[in-house]
Each structure stands twice: as C-alpha cells, then as structure tokens.
N, C-alpha and C. Protein backbone atom coordinates (compact mmCIF):
# COMPACT_ATOMS: atom_id res chain seq x y z
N UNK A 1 0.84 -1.16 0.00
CA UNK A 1 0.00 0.00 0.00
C UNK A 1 0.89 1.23 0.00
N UNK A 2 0.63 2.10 -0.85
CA UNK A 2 1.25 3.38 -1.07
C UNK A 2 0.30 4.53 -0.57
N UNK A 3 0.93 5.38 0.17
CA UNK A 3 -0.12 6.83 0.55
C UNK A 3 0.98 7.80 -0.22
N UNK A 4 -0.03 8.51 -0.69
CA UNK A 4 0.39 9.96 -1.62
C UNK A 4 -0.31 11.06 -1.00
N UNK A 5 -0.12 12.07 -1.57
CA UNK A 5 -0.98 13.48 -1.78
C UNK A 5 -2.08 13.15 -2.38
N UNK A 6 -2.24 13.43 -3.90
CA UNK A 6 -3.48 12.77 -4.76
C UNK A 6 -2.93 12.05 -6.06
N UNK A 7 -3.98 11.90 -7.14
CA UNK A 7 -3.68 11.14 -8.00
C UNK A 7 -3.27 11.82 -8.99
N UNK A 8 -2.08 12.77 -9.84
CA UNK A 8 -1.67 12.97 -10.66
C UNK A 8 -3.25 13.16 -11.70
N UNK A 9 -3.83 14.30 -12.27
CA UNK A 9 -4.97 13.91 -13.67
C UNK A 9 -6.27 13.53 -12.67
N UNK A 10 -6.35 13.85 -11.92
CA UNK A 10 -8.05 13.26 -11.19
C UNK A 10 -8.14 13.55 -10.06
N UNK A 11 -8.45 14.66 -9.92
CA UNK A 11 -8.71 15.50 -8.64
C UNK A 11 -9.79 14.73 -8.14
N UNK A 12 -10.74 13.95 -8.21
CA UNK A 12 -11.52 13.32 -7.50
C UNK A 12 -11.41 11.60 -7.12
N UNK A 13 -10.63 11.53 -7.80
CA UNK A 13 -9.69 10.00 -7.32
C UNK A 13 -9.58 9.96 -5.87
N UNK A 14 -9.23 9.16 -4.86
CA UNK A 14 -8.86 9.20 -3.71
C UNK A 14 -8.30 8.27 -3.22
N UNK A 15 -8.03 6.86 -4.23
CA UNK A 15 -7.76 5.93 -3.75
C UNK A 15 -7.56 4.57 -5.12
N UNK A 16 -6.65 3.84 -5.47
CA UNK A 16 -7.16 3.02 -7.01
C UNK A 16 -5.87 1.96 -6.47
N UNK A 17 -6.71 0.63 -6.60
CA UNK A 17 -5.65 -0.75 -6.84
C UNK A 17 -5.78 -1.47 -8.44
N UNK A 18 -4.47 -1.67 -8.55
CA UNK A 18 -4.46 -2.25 -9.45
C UNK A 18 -4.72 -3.44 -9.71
N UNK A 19 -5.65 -4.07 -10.64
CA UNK A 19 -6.51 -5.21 -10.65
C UNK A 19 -6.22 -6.42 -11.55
N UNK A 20 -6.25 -7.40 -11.65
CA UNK A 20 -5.80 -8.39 -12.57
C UNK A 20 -6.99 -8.95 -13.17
N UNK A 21 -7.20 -8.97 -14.16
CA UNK A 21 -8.13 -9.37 -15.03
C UNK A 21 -9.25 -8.36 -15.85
N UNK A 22 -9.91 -8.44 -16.25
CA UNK A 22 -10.67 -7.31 -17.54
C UNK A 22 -11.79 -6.92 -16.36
N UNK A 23 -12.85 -6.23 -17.10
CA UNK A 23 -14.02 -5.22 -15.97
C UNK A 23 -14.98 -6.51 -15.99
N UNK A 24 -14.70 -7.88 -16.73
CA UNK A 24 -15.65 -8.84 -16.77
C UNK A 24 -15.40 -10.16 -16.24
N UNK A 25 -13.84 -10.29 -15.77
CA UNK A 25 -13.51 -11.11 -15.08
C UNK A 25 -12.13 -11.22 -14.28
N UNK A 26 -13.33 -10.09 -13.46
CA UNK A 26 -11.85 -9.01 -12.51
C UNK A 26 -11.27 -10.07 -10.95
N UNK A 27 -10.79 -10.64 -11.05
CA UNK A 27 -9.94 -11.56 -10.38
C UNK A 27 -9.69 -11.27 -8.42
N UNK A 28 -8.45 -10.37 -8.44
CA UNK A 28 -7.84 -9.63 -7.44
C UNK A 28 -7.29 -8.18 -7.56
N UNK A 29 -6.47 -7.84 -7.08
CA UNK A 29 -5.42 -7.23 -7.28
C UNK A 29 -4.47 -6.86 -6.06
N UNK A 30 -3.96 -6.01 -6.66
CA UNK A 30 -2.28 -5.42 -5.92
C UNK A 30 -1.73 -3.78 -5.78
N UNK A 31 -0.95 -3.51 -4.96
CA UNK A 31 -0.69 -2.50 -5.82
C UNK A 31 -1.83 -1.18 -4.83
N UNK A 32 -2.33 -0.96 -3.95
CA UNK A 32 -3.10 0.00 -3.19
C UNK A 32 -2.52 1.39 -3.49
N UNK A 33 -3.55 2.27 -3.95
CA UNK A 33 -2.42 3.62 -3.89
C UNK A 33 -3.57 4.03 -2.93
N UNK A 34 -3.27 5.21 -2.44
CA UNK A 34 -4.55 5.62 -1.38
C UNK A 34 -4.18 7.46 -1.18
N UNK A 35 -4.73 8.29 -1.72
CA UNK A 35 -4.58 10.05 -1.84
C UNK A 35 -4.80 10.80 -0.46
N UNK A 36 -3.93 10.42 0.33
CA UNK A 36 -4.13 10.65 1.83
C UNK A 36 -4.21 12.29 1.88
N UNK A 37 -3.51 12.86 1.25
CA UNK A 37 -4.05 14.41 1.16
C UNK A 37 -5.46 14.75 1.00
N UNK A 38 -5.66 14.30 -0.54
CA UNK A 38 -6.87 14.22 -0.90
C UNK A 38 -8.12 13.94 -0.33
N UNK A 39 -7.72 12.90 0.63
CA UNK A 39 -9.09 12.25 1.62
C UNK A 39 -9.38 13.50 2.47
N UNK A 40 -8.06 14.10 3.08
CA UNK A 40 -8.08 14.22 4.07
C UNK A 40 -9.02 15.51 3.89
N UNK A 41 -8.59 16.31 3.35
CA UNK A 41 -9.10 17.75 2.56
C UNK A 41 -10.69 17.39 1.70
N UNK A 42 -11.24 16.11 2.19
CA UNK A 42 -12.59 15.61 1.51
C UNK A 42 -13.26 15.59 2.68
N UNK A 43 -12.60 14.98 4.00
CA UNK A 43 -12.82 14.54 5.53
C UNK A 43 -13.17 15.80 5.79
N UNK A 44 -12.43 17.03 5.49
CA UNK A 44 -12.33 18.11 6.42
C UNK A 44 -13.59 19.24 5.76
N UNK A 45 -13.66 19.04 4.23
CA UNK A 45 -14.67 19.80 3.64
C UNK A 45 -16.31 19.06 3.99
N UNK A 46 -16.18 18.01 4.65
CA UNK A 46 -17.62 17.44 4.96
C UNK A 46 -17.69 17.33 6.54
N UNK A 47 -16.84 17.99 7.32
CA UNK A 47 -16.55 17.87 8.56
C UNK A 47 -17.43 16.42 9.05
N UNK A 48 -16.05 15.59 8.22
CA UNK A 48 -16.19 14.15 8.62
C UNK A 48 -14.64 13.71 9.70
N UNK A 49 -14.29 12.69 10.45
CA UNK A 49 -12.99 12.88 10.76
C UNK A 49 -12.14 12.24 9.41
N UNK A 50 -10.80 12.46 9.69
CA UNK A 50 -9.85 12.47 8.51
C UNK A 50 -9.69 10.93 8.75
N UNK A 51 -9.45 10.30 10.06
CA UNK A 51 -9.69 8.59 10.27
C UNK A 51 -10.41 7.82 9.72
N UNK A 52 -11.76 8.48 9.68
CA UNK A 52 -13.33 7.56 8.97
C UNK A 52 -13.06 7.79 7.57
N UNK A 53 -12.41 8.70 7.05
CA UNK A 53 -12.29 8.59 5.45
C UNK A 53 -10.91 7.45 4.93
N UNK A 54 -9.93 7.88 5.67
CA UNK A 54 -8.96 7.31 5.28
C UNK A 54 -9.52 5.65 5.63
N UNK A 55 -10.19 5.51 6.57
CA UNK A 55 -10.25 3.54 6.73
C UNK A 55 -10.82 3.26 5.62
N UNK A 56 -12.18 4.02 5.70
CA UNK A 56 -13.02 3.76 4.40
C UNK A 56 -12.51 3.43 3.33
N UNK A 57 -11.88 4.25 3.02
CA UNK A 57 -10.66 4.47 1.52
C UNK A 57 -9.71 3.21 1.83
N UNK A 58 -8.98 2.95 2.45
CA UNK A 58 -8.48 1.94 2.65
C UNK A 58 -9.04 0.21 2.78
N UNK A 59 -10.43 0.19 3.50
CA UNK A 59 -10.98 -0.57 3.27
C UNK A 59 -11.69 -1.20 1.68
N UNK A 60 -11.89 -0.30 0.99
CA UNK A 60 -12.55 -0.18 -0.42
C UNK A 60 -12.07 -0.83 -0.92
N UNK A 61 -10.30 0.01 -1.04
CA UNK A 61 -8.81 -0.64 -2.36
C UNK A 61 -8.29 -2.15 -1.92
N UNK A 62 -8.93 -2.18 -0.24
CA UNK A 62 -8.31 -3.69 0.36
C UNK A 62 -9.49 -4.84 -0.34
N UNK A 63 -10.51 -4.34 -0.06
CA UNK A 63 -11.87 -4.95 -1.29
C UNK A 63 -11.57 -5.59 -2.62
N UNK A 64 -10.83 -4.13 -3.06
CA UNK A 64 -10.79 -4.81 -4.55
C UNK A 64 -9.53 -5.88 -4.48
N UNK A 65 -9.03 -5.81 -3.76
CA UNK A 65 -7.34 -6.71 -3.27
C UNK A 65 -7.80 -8.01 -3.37
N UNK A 66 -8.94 -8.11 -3.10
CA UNK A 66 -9.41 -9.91 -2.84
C UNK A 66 -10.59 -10.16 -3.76
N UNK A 67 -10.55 -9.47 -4.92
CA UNK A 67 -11.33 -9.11 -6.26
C UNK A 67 -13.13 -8.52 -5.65
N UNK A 68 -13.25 -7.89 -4.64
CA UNK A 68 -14.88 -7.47 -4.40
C UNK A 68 -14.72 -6.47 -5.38
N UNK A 69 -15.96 -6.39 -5.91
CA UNK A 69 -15.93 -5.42 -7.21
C UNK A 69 -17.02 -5.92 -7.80
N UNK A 70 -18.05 -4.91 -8.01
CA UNK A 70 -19.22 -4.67 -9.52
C UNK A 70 -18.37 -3.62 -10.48
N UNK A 71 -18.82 -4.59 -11.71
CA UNK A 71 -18.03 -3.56 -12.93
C UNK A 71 -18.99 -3.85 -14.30
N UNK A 72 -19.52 -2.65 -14.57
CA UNK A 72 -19.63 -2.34 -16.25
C UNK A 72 -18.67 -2.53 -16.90
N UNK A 73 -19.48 -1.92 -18.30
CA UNK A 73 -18.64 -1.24 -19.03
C UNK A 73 -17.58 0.02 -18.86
N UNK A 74 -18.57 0.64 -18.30
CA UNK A 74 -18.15 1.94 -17.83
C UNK A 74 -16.82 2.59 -16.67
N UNK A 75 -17.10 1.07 -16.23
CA UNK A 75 -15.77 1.21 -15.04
C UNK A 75 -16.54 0.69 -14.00
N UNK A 76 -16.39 1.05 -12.05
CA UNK A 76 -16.68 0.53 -11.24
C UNK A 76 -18.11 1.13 -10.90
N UNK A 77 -18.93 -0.29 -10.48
CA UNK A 77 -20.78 0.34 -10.40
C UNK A 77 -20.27 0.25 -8.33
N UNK A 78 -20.39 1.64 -7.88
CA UNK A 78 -20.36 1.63 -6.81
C UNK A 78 -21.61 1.70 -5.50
N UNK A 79 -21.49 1.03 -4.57
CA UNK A 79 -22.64 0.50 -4.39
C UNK A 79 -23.43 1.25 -3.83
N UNK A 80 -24.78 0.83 -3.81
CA UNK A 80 -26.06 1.88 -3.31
C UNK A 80 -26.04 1.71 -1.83
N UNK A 81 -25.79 1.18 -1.13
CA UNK A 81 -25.78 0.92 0.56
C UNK A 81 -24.85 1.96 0.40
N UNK A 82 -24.81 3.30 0.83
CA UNK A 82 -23.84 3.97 1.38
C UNK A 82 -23.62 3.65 2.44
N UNK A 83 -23.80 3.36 3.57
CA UNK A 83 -22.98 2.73 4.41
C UNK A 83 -21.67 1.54 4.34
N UNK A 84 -22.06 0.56 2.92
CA UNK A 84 -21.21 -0.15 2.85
C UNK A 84 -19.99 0.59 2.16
N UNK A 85 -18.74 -0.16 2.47
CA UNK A 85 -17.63 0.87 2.11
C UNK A 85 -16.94 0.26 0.94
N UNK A 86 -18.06 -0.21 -0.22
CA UNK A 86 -17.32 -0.69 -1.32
C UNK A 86 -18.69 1.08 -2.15
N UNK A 87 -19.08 1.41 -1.58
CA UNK A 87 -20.15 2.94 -1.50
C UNK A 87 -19.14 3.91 -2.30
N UNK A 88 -19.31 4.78 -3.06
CA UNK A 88 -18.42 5.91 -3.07
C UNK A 88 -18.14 6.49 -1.80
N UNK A 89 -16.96 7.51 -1.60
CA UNK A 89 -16.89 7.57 -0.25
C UNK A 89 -17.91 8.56 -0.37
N UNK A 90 -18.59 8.75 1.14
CA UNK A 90 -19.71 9.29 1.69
C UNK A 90 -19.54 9.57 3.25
N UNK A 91 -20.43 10.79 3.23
CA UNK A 91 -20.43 11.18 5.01
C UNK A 91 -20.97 9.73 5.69
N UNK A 92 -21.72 9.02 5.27
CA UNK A 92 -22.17 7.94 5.84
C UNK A 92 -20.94 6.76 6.09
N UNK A 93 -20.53 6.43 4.99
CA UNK A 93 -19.72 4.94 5.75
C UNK A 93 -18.59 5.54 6.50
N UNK A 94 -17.91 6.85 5.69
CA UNK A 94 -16.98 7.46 6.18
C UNK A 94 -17.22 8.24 8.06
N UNK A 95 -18.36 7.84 8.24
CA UNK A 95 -18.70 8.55 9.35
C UNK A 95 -19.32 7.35 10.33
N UNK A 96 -19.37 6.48 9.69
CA UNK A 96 -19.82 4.78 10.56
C UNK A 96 -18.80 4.12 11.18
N UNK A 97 -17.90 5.03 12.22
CA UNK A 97 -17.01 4.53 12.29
C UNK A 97 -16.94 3.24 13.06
N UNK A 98 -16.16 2.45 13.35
CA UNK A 98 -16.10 0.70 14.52
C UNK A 98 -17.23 0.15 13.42
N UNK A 99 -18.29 0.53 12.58
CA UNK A 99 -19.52 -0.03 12.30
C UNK A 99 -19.13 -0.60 10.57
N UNK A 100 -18.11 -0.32 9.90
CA UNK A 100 -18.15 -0.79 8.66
C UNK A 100 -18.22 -2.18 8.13
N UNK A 101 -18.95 -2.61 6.61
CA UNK A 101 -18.51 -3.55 6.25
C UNK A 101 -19.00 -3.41 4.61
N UNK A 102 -18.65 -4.56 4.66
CA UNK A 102 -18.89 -5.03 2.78
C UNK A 102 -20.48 -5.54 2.71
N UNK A 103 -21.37 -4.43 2.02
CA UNK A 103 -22.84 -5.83 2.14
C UNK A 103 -22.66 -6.62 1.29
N UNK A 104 -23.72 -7.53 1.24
CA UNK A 104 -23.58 -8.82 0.78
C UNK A 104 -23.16 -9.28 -1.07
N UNK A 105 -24.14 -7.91 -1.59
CA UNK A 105 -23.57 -7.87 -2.83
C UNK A 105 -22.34 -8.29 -2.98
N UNK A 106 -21.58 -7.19 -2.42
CA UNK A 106 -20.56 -7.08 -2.51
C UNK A 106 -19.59 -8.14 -2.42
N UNK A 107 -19.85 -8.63 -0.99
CA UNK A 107 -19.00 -9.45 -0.28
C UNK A 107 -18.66 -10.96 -1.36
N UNK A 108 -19.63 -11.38 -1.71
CA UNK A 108 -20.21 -12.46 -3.04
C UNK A 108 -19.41 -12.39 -4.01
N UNK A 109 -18.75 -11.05 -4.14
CA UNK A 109 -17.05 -11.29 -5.32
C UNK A 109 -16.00 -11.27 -4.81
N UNK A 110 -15.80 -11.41 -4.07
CA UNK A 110 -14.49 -11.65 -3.40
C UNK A 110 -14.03 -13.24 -3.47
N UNK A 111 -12.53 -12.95 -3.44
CA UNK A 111 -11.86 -14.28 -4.59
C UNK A 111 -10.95 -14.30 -3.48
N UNK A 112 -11.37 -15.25 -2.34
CA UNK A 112 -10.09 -15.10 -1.18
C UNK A 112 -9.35 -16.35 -1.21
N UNK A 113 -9.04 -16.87 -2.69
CA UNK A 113 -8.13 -17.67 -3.25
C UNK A 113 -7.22 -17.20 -3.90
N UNK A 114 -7.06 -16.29 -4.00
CA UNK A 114 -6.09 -15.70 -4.44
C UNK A 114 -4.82 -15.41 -3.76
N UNK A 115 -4.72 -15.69 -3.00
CA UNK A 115 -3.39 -15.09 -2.45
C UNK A 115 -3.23 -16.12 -1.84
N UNK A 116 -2.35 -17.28 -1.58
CA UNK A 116 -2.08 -18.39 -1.29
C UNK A 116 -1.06 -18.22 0.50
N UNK A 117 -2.24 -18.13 1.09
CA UNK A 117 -1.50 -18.72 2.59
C UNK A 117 -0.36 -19.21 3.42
C-alpha cells in the first residue's frame, strides 16, 4: 500500500488498486495507492474525521485486493448501501465509524483464493 498526496490527472480519485483481469472477469489485485491528502481535505470539507475517510478508503482498495468489485462497461458500479464501504466515499460509511462492512452484494465477489496462505 502506497499513501500519496493525490492522484496525478483526477482531482476526485482518492484511492485506485491495481486489478488483474478485464471489468468482466476481474480476479484480485495489488498495488493499493490511497490520496491521503486528498481524503483528508474531503474529511475536512464534509466535517467528517480524517480517520473515517482514510479507513473507508483503505478498506474499499483492500476490497478490490481480494477481487470485491461490480463492474460495467463503464468502469466501477459503486454500491447503493452507502454505508457499505465498497459505496463511493460518503459522510455515511466514512462517518460509521467501529460499524463498517462489505454488504452482501458485494462481499459475493471476493476471490479469497487468491493469495495463497
């Protein structure tokens, strides 16, 4: 896992792992970058704490690490439970703090064969 400022080209980025396989048979991945500036200055413009964003954010890219992920065409379909923290980030999960998780959608792609024990 890498923490930066932000993402170079995407001021609204905050966080991206790199993934192994296509948007249709997206596997795992590796590779966590996480825009710890960026969060933080997102935390502070929603007077959320800078902790509840950064886990969130961290929890998300650790998500896609063990392939949890809905994907179009379009790129990542992020989920409607804002509370769950595969959610865009939001005052809600980001503010649920001790209380987070993956709902079930979600949880249902995860490939925790991947990384060999």
């Amino acid at each position: 896992m890498l923490f930066g400022t932000t993402v170079e080209g995407a001021a609204t980025t905050v966080g991206y792992t790199y993934c192994v396989g296509t948007f249709r048979d997206l596997v795992a991945g590796n590779y966590i970058f996480v825009a710890d500036k960026a969060a933080d200055e997102w935390a502070n413009s929603h007077e959320i704490s800078q902790a509840g964003a950064e886990a969130v954010l961290v929890m998300h890219e650790f998500g896609h690490s063990i392939g949890i992920c809905t994907v179009r065409a379009g790129g990542e379909v992020y989920c409607s439970d804002y509370y769950c923290v595969m959610s865009y980030l939001r005052t809600q999960n980001a503010g649920n703090i001790g209380n987070w998780y993956y709902c079930n959608t979600h949880w249902k792609t995860k490939n925790l064969d991947y990384y060999v024990v």
